[in-house]
N, C-alpha and C. Protein backbone atom coordinates (compact mmCIF):
# COMPACT_ATOMS: atom_id res chain seq x y z
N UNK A 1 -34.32 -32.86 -71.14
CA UNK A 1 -34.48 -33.78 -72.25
C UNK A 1 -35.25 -33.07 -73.35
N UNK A 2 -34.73 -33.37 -74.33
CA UNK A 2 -35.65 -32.98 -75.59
C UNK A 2 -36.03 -33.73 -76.95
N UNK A 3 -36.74 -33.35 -77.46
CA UNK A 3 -36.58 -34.17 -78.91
C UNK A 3 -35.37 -33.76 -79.68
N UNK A 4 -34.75 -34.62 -80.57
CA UNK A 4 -33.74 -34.04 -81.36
C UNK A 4 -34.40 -33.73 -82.79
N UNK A 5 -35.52 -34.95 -83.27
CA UNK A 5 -36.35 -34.77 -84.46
C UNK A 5 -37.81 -35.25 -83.91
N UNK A 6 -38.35 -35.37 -85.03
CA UNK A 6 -39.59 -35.87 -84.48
C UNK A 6 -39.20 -37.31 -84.95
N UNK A 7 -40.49 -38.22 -83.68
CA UNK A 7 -40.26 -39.70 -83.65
C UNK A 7 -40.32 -40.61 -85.08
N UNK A 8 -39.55 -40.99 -85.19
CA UNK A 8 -39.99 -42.42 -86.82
C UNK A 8 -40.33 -43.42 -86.14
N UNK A 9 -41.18 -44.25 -86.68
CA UNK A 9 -42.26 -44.89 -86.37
C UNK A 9 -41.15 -46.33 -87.06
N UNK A 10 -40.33 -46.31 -88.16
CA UNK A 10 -40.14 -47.19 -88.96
C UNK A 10 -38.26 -47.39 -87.98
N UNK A 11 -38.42 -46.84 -87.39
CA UNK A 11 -36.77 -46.25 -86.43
C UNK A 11 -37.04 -47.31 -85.16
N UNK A 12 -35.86 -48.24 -85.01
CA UNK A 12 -35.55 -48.87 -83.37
C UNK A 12 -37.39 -49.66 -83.23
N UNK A 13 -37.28 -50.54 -84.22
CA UNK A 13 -37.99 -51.85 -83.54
C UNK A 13 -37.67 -52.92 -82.80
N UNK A 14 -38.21 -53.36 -82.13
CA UNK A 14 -37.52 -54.41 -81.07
C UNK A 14 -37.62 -55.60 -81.47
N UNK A 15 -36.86 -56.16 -81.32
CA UNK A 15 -36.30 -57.52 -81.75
C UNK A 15 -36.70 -58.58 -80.97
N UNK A 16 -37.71 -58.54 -79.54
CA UNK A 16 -38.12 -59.56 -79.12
C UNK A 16 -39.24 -58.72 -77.87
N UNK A 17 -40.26 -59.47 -77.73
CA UNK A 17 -41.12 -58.95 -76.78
C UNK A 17 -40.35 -58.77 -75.20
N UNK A 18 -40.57 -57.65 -74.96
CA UNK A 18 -40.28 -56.97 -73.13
C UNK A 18 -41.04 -58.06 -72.50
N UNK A 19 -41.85 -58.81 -72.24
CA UNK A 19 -42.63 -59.55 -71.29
C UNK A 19 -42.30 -60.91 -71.29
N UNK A 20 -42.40 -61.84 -72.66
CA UNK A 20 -42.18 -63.37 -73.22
C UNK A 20 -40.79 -63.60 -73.22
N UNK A 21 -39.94 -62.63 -74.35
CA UNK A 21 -39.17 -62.91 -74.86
C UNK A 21 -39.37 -63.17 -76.28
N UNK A 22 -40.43 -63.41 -76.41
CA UNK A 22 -40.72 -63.95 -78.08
C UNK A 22 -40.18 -63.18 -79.55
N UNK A 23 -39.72 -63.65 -80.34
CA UNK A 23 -39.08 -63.19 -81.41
C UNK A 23 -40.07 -62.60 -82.47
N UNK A 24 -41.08 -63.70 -82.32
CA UNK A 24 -42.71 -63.29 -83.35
C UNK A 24 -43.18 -62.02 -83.08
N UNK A 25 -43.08 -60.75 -83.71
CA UNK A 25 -43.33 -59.73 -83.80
C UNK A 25 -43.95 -58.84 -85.07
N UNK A 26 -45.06 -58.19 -84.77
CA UNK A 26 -45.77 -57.80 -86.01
C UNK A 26 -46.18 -56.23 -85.76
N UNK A 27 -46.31 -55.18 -86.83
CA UNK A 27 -46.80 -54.09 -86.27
C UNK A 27 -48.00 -54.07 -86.14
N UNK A 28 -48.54 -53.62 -84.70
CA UNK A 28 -49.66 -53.58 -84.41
C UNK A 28 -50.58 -52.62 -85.18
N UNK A 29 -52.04 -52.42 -85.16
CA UNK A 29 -53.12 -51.28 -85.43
C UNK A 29 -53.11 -50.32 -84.76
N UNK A 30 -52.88 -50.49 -83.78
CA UNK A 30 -52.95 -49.22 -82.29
C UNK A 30 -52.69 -47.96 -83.05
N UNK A 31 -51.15 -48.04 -83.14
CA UNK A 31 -50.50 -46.48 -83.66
C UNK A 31 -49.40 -47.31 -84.39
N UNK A 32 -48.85 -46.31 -84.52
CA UNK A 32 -47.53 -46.18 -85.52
C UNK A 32 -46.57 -46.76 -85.00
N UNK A 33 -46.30 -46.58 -83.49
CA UNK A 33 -45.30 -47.54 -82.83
C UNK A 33 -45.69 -48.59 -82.12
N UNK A 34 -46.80 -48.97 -82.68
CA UNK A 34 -47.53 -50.45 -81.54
C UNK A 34 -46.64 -51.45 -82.43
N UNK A 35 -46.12 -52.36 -81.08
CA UNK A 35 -46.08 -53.90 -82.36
C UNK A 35 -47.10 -55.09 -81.03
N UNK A 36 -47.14 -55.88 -81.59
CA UNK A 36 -47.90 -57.20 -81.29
C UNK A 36 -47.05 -58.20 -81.27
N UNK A 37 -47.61 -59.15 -80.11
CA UNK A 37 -46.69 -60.13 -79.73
C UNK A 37 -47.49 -61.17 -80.09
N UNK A 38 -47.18 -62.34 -81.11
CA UNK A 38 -48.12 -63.49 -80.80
C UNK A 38 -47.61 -64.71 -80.03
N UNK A 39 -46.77 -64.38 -79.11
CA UNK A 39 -47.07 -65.76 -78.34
C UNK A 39 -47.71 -65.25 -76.79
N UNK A 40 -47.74 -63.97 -76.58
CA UNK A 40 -48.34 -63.78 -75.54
C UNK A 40 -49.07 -62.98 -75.76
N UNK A 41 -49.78 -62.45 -77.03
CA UNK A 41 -51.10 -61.95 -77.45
C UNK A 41 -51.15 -60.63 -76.52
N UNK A 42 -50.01 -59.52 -76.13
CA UNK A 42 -49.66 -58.11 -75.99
C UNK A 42 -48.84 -57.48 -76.77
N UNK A 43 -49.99 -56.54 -76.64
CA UNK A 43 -49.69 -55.33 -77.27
C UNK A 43 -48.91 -54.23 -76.81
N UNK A 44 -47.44 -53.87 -77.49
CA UNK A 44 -46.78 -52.85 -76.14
C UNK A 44 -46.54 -51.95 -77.92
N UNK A 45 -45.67 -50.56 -77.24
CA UNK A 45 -45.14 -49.55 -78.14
C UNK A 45 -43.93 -49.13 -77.79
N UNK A 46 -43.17 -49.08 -78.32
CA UNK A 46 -42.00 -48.90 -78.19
C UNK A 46 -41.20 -47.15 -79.03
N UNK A 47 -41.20 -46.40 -78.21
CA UNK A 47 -41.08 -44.64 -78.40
C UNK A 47 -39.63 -44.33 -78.25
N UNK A 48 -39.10 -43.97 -78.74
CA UNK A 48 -37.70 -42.79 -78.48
C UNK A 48 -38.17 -41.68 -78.42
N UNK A 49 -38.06 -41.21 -76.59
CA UNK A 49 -39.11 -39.94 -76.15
C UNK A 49 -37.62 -39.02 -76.33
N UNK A 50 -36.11 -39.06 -76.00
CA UNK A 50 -35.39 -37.80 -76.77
C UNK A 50 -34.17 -38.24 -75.87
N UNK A 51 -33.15 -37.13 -75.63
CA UNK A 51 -31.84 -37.81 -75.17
C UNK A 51 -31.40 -36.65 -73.77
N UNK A 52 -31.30 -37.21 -72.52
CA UNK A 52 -30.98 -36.15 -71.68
C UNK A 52 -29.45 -35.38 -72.04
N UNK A 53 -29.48 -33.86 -71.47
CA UNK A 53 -28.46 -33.17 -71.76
C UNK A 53 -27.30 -33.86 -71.02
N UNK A 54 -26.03 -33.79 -71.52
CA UNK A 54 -24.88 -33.95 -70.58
C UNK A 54 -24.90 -33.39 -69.62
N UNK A 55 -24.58 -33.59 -68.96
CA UNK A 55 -23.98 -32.72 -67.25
C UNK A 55 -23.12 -31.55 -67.51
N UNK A 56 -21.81 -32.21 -68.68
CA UNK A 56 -20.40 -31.60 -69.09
C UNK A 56 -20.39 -31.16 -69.94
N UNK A 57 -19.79 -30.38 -71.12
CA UNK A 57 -19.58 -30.78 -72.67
C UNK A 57 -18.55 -30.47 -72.72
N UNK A 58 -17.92 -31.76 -73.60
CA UNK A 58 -16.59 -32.02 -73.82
C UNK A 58 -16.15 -31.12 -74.57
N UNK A 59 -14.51 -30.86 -74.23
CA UNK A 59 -13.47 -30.07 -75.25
C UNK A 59 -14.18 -30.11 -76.97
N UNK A 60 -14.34 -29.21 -77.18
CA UNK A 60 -13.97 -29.73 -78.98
C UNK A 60 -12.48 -30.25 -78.94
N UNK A 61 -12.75 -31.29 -80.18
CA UNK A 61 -11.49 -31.85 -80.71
C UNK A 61 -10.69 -30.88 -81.28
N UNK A 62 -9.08 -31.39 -81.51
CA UNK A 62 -8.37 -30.68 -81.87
C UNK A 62 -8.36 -30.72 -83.30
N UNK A 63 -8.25 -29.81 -84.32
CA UNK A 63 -7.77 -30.69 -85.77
C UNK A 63 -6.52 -31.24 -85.56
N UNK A 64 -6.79 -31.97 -86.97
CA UNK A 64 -5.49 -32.81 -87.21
C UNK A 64 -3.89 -31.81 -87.09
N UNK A 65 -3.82 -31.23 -87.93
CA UNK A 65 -3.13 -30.04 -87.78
C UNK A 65 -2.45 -29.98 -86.68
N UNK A 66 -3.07 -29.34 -85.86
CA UNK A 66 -2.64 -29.03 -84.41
C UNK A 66 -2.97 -29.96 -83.56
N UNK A 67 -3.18 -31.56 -83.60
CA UNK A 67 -2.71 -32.42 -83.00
C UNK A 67 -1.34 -32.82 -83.30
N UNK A 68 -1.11 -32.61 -84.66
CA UNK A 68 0.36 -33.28 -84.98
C UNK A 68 1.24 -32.37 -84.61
N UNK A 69 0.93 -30.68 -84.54
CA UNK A 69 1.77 -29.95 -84.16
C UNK A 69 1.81 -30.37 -82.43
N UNK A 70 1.08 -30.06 -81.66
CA UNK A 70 1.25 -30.22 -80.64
C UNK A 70 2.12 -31.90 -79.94
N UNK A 71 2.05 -32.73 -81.00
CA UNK A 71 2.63 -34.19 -80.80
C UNK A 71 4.58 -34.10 -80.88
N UNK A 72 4.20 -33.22 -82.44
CA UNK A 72 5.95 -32.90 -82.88
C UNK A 72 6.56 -31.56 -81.35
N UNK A 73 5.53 -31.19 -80.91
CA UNK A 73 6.39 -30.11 -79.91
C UNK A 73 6.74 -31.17 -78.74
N UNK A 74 6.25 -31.92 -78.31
CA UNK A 74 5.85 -32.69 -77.05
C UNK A 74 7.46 -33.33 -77.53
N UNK A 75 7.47 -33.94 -78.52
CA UNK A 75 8.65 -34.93 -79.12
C UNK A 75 9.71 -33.98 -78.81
N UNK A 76 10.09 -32.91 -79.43
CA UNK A 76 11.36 -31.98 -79.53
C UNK A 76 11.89 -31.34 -78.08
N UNK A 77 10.89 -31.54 -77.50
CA UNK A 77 10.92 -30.78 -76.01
C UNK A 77 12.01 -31.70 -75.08
C-alpha cells in the first residue's frame, strides 16, 4: 500500500456518524480530519491511508484503431 498524494483534509467527508448514525456533523478542533458528532458528542477522523497494489495488472487497452481493425478482421474471417 502506498500513498498516491498526500492526504486532503477537505477530500471524502462522511455523511453520517460510524457509531449513531447521525447526519449532524461538524469539523472538529482535533486535526484536520476530525469531525464531531452532536448527537452522540464523539469525536472520530476519518483518513484515506492509500490504495493496495493489484495482485494482476491488466492488459493495456487497445486503441481505437486497432480495436476496429481487429473487429473488421474477426467479421471477414
Amino acid at each position: 500500500m502506498k500513498f498516491r498524494r498526500k492526504p486532503n483534509p477537505n477530500r471524502n467527508h462522511p455523511l453520517h456518524c460510524p457509531y449513531c448514525a447521525s447526519e449532524e456533523l461538524f469539523p472538529a478542533e482535533e486535526s484536520d480530519f476530525a469531525w464531531s458528532c452532536v448527537a452522540c458528542l464523539r469525536v472520530f477522523e476519518v483518513l484515506f491511508h492509500g490504495q493496495n497494489a493489484p495482485e494482476h495488472q491488466p492488459e493495456p487497452a487497445l486503441s481505437t484503431s486497432e480495436a476496429i481493425a481487429r473487429s473488421v478482421a474477426k467479421v471477414k474471417a
